[in-house]
C-alpha atoms as a PDB file:
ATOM      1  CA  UNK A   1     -11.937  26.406 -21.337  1.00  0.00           C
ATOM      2  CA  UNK A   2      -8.592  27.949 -20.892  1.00  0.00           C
ATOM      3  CA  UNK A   3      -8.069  25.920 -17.551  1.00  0.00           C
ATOM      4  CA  UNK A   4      -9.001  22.659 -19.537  1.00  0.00           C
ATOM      5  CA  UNK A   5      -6.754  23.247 -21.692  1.00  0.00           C
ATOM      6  CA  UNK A   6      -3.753  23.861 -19.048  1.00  0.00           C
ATOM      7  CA  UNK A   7      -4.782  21.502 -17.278  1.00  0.00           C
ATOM      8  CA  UNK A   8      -4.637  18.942 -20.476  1.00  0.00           C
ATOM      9  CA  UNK A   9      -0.934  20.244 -21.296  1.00  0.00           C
ATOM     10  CA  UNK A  10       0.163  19.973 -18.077  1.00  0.00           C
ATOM     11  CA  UNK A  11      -0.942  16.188 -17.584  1.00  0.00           C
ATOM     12  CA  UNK A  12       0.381  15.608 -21.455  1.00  0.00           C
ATOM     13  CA  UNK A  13       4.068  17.250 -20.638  1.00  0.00           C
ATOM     14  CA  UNK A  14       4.527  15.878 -16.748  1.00  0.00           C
ATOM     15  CA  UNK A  15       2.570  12.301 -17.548  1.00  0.00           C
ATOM     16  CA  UNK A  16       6.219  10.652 -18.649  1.00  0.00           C
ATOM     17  CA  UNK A  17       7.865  11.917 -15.762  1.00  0.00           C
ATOM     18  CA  UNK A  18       6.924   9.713 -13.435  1.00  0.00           C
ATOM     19  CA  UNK A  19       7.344   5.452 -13.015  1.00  0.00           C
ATOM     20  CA  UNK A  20       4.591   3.532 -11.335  1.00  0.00           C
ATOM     21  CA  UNK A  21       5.513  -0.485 -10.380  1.00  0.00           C
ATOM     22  CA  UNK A  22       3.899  -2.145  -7.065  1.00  0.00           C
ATOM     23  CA  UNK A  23       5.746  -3.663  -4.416  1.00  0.00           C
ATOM     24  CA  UNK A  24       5.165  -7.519  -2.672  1.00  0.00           C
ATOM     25  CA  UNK A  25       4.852  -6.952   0.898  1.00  0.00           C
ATOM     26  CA  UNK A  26       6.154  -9.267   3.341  1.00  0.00           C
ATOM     27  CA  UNK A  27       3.778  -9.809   6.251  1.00  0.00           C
ATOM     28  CA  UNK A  28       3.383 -11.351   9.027  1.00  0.00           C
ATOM     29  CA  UNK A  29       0.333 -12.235  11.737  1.00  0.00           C
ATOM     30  CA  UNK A  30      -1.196 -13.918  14.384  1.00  0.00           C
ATOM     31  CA  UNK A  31      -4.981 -14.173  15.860  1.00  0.00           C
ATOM     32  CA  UNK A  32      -5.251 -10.828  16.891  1.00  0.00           C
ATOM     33  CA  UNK A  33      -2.934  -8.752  14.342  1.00  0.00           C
ATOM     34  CA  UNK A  34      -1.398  -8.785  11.043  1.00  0.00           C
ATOM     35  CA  UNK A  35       1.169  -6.547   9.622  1.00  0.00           C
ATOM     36  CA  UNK A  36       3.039  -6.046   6.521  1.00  0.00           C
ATOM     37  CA  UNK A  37       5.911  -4.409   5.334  1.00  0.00           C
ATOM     38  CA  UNK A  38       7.268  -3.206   2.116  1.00  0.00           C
ATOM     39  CA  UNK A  39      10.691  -1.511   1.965  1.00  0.00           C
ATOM     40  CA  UNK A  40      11.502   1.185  -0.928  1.00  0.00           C
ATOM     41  CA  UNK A  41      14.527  -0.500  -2.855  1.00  0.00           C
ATOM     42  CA  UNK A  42      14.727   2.122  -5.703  1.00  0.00           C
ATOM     43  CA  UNK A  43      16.992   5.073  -5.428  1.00  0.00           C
ATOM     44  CA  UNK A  44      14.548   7.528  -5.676  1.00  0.00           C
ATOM     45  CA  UNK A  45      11.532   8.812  -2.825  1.00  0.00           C
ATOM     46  CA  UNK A  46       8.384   6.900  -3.807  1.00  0.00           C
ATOM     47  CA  UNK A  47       4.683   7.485  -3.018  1.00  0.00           C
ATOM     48  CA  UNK A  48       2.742   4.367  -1.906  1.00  0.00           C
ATOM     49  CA  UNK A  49      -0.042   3.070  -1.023  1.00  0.00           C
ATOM     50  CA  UNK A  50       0.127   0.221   1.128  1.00  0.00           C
ATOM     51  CA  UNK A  51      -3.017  -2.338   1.287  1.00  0.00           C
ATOM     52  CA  UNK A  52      -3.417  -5.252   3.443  1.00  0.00           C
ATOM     53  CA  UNK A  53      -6.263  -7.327   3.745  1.00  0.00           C
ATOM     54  CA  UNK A  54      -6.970  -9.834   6.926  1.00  0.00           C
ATOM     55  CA  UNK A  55      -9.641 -12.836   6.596  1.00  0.00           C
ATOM     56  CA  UNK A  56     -10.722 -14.460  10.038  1.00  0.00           C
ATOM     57  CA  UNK A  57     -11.482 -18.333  10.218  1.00  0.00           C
ATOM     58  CA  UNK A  58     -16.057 -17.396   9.709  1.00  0.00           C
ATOM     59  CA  UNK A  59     -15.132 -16.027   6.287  1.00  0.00           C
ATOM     60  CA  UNK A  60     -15.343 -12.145   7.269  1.00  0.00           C
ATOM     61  CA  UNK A  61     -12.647  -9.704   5.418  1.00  0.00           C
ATOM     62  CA  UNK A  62     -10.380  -6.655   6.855  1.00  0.00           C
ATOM     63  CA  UNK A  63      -8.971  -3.904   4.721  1.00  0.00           C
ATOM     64  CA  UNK A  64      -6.656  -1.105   5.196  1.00  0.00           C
ATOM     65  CA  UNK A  65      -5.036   1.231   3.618  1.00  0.00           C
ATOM     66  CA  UNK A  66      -2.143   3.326   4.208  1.00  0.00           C
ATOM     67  CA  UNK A  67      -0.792   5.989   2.270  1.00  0.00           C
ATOM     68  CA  UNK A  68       2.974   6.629   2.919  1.00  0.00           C
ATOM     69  CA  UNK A  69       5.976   8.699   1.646  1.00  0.00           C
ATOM     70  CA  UNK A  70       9.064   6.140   1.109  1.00  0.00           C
ATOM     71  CA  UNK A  71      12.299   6.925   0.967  1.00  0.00           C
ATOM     72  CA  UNK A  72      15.384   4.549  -0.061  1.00  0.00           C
ATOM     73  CA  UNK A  73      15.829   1.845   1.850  1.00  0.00           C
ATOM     74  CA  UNK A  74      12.674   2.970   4.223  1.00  0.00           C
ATOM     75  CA  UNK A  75       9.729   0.467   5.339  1.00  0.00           C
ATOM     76  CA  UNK A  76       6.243   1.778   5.169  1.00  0.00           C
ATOM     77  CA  UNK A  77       3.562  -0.516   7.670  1.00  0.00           C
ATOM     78  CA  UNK A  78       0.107  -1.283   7.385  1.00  0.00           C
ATOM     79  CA  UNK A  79      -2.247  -3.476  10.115  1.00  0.00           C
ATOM     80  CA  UNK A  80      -4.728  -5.276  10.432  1.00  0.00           C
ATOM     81  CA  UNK A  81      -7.015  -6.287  13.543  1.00  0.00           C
ATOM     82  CA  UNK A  82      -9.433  -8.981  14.518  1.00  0.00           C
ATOM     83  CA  UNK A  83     -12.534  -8.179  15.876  1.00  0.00           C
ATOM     84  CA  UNK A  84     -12.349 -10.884  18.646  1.00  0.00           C
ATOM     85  CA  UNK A  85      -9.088 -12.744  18.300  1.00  0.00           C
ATOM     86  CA  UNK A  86     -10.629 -15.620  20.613  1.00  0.00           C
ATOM     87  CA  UNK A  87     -13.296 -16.189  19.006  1.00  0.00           C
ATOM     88  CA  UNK A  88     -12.813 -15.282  15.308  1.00  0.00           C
ATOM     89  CA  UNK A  89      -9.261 -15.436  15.029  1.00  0.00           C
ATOM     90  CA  UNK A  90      -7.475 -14.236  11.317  1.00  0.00           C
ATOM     91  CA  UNK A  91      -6.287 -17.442   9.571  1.00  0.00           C
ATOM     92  CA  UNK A  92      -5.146 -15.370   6.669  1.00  0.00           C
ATOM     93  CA  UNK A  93      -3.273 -12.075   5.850  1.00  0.00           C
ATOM     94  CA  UNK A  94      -1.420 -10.612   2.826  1.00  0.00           C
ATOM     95  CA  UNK A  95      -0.939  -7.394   0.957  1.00  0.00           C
ATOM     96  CA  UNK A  96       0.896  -4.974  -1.423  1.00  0.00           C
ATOM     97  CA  UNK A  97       1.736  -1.407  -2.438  1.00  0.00           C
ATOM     98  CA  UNK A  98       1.323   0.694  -5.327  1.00  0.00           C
ATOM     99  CA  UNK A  99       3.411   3.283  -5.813  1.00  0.00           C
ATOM    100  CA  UNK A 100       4.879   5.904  -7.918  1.00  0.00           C
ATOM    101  CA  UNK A 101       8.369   7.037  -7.957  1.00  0.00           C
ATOM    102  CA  UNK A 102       9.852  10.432 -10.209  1.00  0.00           C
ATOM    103  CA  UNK A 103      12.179   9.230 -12.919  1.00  0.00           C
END
């Protein structure tokens, strides 16, 4: 109970100190790969994660994830691949970042 309890204060007094927002990412891709990229504008370190997600031309979807530390003005990456490129090439790509930054 007593851990509960600190545990409860501690997420009541430290839940203000922190600003979460999400970031557009700008990517980019051919039939093989895609890739996008989101760049940490704010003055303070943030904590991302980065998610892309790739669709190929016979409807199938690709995820990933990518959790990154971001400093200002740094770019955090995350890919994508095609299982065969030649034959099931990605016709789509996009993604974004959540992330949460110390006030």
């Amino acid at each position: 109970m007593k851990n509960l309890l600190a545990a409860l204060s501690f997420f009541v007094i430290f839940s203000g100190a922190a600003n979460a927002f999400q970031l557009q990412a700008q990517c980019q891709f051919n039939q093989f790969q895609g890739e996008c990229t989101v760049t940490n504008l704010t003055f303070n370190v943030a904590s991302c994660q980065l998610q892309i997600q790739g669709l190929t031309r016979s409807g199938a979807y690709f995820y990933g994830y990518e959790n990154v530390n971001l400093f200002p003005g740094q770019m955090g990456y995350a890919y994508v691949n095609a299982n065969n490129g030649y034959i099931d090439p990605l016709i789509s790509v996009s993604g974004f970042a959540n992330c949460v930054s110390p006030q």
